[in-house]
Protein backbone atom coordinates (compact mmCIF):
# COMPACT_ATOMS: atom_id res chain seq x y z
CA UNK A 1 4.03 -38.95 -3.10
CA UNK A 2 3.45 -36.00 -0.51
CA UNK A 3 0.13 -36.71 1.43
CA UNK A 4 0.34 -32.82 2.27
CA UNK A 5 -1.77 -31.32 -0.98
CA UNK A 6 -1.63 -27.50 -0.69
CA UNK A 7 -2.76 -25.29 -3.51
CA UNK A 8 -1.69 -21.49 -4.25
CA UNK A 9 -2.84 -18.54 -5.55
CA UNK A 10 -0.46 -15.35 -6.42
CA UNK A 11 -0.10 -13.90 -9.50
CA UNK A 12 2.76 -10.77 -9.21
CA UNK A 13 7.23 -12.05 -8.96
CA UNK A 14 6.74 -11.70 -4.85
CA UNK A 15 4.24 -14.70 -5.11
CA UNK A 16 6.51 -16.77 -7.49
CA UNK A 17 9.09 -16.19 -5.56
CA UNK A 18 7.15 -18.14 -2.63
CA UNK A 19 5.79 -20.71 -5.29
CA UNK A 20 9.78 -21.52 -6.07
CA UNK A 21 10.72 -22.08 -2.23
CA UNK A 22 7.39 -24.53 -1.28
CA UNK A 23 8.43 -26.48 -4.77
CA UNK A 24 11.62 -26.52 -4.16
CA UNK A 25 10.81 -27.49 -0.84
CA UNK A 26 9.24 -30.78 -1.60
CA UNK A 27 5.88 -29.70 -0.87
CA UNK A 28 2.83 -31.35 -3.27
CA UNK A 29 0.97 -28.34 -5.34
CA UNK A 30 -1.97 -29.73 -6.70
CA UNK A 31 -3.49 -26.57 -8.15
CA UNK A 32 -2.18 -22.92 -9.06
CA UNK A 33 -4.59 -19.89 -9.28
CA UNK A 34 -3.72 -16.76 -10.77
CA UNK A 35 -5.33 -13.71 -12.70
CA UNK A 36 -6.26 -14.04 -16.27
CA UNK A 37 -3.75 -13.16 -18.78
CA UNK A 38 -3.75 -9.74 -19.62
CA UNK A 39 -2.56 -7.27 -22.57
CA UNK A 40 -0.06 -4.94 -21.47
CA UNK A 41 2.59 -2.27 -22.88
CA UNK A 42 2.16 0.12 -25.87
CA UNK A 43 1.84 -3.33 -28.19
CA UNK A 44 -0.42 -4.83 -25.76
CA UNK A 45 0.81 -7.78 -25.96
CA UNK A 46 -0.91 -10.51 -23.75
CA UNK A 47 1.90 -11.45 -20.73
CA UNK A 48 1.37 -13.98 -18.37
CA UNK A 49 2.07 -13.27 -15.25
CA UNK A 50 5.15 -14.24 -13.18
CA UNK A 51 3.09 -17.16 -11.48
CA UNK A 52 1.65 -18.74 -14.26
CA UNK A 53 5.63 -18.48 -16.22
CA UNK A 54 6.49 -20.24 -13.10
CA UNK A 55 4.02 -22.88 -12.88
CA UNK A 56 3.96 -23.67 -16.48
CA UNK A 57 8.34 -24.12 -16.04
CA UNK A 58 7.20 -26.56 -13.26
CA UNK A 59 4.34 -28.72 -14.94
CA UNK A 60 2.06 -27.49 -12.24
CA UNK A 61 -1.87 -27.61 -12.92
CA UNK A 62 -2.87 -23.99 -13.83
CA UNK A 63 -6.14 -22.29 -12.89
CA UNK A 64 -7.04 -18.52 -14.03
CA UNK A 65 -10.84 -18.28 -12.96
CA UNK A 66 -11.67 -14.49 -13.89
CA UNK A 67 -13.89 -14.25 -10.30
CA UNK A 68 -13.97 -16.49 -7.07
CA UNK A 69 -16.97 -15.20 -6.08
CA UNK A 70 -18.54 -17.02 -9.39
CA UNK A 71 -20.58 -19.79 -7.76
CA UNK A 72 -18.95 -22.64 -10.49
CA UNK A 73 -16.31 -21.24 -10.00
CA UNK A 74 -16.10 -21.72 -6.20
CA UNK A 75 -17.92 -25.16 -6.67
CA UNK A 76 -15.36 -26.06 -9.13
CA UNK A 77 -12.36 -25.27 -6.68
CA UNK A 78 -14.02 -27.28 -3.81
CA UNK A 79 -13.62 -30.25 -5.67
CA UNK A 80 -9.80 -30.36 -5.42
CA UNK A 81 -8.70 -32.15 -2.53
CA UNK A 82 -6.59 -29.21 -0.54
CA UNK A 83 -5.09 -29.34 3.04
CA UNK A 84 -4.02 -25.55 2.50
CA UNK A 85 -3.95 -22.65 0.27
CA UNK A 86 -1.33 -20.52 0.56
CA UNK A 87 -2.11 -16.79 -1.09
CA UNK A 88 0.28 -13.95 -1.96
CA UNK A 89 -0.49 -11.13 -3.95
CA UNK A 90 -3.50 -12.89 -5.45
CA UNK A 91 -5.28 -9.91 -6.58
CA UNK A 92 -8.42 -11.10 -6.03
CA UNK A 93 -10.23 -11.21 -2.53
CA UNK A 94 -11.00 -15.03 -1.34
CA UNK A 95 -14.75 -14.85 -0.57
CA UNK A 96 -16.22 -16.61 2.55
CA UNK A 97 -17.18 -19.88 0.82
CA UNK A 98 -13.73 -20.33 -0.08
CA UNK A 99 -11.79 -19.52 3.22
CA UNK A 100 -13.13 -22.92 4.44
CA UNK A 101 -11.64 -25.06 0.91
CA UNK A 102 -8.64 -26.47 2.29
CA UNK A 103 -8.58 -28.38 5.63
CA UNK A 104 -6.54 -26.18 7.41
CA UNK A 105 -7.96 -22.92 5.87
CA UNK A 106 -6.38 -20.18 3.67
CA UNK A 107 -3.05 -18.74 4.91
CA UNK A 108 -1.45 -15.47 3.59
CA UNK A 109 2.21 -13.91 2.85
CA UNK A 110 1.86 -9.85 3.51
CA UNK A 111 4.85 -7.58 3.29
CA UNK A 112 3.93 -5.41 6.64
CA UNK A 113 3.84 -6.35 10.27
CA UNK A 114 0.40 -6.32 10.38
CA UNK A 115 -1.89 -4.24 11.48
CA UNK A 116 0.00 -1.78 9.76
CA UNK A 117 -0.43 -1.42 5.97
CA UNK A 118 -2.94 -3.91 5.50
CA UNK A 119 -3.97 -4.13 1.49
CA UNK A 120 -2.50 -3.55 -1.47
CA UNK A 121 0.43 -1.43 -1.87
CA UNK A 122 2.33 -1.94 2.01
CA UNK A 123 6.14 -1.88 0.23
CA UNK A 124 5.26 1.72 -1.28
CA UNK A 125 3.04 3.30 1.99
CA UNK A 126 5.52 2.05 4.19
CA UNK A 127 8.74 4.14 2.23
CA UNK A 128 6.16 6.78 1.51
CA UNK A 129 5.11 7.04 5.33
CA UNK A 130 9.30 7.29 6.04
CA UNK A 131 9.09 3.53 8.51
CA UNK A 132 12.38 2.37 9.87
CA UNK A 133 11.54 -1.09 8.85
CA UNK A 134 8.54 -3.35 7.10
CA UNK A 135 8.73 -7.06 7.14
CA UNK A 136 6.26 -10.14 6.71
CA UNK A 137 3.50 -11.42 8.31
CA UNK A 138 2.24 -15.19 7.86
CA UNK A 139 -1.34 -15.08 8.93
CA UNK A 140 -4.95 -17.09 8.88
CA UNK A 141 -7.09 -15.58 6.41
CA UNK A 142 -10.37 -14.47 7.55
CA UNK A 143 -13.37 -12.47 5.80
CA UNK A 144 -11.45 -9.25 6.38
CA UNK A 145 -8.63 -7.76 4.33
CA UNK A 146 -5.46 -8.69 5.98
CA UNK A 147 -7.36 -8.95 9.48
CA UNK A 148 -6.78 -12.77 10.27
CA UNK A 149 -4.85 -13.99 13.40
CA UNK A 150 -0.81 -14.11 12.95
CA UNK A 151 0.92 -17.37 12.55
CA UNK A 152 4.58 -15.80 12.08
CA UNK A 153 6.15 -11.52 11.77
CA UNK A 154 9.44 -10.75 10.62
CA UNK A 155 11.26 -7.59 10.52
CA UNK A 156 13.21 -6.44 7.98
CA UNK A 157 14.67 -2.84 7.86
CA UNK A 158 13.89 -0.26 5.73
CA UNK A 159 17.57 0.93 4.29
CA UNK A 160 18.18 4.35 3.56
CA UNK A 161 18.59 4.27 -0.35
CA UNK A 162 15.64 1.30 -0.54
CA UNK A 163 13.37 1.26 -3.30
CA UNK A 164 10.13 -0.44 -3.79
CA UNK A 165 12.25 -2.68 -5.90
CA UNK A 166 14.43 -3.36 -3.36
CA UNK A 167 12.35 -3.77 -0.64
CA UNK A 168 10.06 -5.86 -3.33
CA UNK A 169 12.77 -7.94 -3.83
CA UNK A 170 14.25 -8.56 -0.26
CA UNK A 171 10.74 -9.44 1.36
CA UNK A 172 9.67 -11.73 -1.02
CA UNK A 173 13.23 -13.90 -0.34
CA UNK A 174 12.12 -13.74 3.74
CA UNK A 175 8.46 -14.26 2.98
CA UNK A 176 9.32 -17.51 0.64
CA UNK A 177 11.36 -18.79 3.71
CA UNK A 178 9.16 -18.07 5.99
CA UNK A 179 5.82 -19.87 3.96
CA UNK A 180 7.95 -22.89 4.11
CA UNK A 181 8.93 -22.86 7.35
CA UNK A 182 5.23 -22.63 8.61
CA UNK A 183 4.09 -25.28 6.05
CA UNK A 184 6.96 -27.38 7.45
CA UNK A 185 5.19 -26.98 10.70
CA UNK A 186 1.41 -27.09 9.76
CA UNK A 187 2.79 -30.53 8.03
CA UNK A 188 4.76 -31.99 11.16
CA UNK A 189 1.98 -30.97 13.91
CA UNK A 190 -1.54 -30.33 12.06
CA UNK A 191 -2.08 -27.14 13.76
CA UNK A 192 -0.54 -23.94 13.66
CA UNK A 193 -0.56 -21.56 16.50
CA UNK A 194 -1.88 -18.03 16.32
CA UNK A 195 -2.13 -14.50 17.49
CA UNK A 196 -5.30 -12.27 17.31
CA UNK A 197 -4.13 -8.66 15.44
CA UNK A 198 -4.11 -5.99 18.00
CA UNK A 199 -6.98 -3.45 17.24
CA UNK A 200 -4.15 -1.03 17.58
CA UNK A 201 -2.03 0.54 15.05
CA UNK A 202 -3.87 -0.28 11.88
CA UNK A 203 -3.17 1.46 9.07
CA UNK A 204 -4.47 0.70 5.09
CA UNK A 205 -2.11 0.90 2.32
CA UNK A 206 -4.20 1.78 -0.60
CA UNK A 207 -3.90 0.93 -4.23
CA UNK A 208 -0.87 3.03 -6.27
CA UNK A 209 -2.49 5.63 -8.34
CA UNK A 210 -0.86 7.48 -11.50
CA UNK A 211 -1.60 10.80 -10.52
CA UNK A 212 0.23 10.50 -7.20
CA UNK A 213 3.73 10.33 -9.10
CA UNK A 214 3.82 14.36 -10.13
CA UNK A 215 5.64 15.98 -7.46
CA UNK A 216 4.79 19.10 -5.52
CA UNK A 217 7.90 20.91 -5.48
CA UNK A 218 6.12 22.94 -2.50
CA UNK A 219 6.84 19.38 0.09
CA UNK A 220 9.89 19.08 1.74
CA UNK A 221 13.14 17.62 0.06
CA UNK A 222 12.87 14.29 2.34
CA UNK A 223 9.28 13.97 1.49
CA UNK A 224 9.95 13.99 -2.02
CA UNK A 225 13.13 11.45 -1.94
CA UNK A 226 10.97 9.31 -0.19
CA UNK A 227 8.35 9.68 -2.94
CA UNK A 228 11.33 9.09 -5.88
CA UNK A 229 12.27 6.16 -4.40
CA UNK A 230 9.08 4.64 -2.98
CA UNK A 231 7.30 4.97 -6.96
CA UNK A 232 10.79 3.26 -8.37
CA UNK A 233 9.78 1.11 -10.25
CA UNK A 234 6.42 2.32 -10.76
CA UNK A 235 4.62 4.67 -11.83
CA UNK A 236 8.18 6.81 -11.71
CA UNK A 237 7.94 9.89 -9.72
CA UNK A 238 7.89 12.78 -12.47
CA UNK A 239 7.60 16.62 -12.96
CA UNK A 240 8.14 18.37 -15.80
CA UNK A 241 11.01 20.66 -17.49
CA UNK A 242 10.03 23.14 -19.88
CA UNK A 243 6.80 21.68 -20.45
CA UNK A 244 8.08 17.66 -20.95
CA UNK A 245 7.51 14.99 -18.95
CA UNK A 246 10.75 13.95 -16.68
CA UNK A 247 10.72 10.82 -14.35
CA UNK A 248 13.26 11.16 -11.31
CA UNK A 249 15.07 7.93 -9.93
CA UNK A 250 17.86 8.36 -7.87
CA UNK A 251 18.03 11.93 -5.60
CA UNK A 252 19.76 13.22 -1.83
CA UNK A 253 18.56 15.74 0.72
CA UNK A 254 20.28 18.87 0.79
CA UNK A 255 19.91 20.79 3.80
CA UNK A 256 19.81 24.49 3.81
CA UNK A 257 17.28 27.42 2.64
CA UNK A 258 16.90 27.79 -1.34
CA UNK A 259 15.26 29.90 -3.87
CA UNK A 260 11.32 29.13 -4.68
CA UNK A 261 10.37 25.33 -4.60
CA UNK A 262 11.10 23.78 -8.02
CA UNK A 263 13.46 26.65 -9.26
CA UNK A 264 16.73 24.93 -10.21
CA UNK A 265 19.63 26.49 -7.78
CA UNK A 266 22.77 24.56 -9.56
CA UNK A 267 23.20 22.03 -12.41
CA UNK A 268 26.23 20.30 -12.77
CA UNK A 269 27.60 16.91 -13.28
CA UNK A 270 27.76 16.16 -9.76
CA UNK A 271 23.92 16.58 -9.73
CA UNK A 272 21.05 18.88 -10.70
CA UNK A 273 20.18 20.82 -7.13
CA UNK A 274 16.45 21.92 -6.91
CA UNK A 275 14.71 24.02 -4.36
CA UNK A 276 11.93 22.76 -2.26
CA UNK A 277 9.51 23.85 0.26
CA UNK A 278 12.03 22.51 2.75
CA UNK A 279 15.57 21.98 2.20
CA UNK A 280 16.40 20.84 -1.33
CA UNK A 281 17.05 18.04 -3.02
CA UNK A 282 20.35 16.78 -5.23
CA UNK A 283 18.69 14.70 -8.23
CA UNK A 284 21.57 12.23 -9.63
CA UNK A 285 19.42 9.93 -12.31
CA UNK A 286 16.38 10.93 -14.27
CA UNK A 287 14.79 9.89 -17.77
CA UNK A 288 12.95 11.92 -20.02
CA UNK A 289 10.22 10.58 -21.70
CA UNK A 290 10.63 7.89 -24.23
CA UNK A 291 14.02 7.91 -23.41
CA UNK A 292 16.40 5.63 -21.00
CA UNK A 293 17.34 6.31 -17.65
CA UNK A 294 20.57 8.52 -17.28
CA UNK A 295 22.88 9.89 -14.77
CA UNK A 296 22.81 13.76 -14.32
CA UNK A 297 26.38 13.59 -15.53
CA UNK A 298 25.21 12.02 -19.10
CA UNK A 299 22.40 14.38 -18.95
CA UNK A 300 23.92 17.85 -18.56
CA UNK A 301 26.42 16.99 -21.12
CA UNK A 302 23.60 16.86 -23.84
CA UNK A 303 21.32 19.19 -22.30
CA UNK A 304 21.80 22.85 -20.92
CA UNK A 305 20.23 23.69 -17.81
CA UNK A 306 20.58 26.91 -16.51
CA UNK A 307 20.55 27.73 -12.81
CA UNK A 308 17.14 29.48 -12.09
CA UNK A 309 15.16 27.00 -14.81
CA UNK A 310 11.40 26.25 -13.05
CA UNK A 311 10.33 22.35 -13.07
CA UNK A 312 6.90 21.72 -12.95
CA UNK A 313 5.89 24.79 -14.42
């Protein structure tokens, strides 16, 4: 058996994505901690999350404490023999009397190259904020949020027609390599070198909030196809037409001057053009509420949309 015991704690598909690669890897996971089941959708039905599915599929031992900060809790956890836990998308913050658990410490997967976008929502801010690229950082935890020294930083870029699902999806593949690699390392030397943050360049990436998916027609066209595709999968960026809710998922810049931000200039198959404060912008797939997601083509052949029609009104 692997003399290297590491534990983990994730809970959302980036951190089971990591959890696959160290298995996979050979590496010895003697305990799994994730948030508490929780109900969710219009049935709210209880899910688990993509960690514990994960964990379960791999007969690993399962933890779900509801707080670390509980002092059993903690006490409990210390018992475990650990020489590392890695965390990714936890959810919870690891208090002080933890950070010290595992002989080696606590080491985290973020999707930034820190110090930008340090916290919880980096894939969104950094789409929202227009960056050329995002990546992952492999760093020491410390009593700070995301402040701990760097072990490893990748790059990835940002392409143009990314999503948050995309970008989700393609940093949690270089993050899972990258975890291994370093535990491949911590293993082999029992040490891992690292690199203070620079106090420059910091930048917080706050938690997603509902009311930030309505659009303001008034923002430019390239602000507002970042927004579309930054909120894709969630919360769906949305206005409304004639009074109903509409999520937007798919869109392109048009450049030129228009009529009044949000009036509807042309609607066609090729696209439904709407005016913005700046430019304009070409929406191609959008879903009304309770409804599926459909291509403007699909769309305009049910619905009639006449050029002038106000959204968000």
């Amino acid at each position: 058996m692997d003399a290297f015991r590491l534990g983990f704690a994730g809970t959302p598909a980036f951190a089971a994505a990591a959890l696959d690669a160290i298995v996979e890897a050979g590496f010895d996971v003697a305990s799994v901690l994730t948030r508490p089941d929780a109900a969710k959708g219009r049935g709210l039905q209880v899910a688990f999350s993509p960690v514990k599915a994960r964990a379960q599929a791999l007969s690993l031992p399962i933890s779900q404490p509801p707080r670390l900060r509980d002092a059993a809790t903690a006490s409990a956890l210390r018992e475990i023999a650990l020489d590392v836990l890695v965390v990714a998308a936890y959810g919870q913050i690891v208090p002080p009397e933890l950070l010290g658990w595992p002989r080696h410490g606590c080491i985290n997967i973020h999707a930034s190259l820190l110090p930008r976008w340090r916290g919880a929502a980096p894939v969104v801010r950094a789409i929202l904020a227009g960056d050329e690229r995002s990546g992952i950082t492999i760093m020491r935890m410390d009593e700070g949020l995301d402040t701990g020294p760097i072990i490893a930083m990748r790059p990835h870029l940002i392409a143009k027609h990314d999503t948050a699902a995309t970008l989700h999806d393609a940093l949690a593949d270089l993050g899972a390599s990258m975890i291994v690699e370093t535990l491949r390392t911590l293993r082999r030397d029992g040490r891992l070198d690292t690199t203070p943050q620079s106090p420059d360049g910091a930048t917080y990436a706050q938690k997603v909030m509902r009311a930030e998916a309505t659009i303001d027609w008034r923002d430019s066209a390239t602000s507002i196809e970042r927004r579309i595709r930054a909120f894709d999968p969630f919360p769906g960026a949305q206005t409304t037409l004639h009074g109903a809710v509409m999520k937007l998922w798919s869109a392109d810049v048009v450049s030129g001057r228009f009529d009044e931000p949000g009036r509807i200039v042309q609607a066609g198959a090729d696209g439904i053009v709407v005016a913005c404060g700046e430019d304009a912008l070409r929406v191609r797939e959008l879903q009304q509420a309770g409804a599926k997601r459909l291509s403007v083509s699909a769309f305009v052949a049910g619905h009639a949309i006449p050029s002038g029609t106000l959204l968000g009104a």
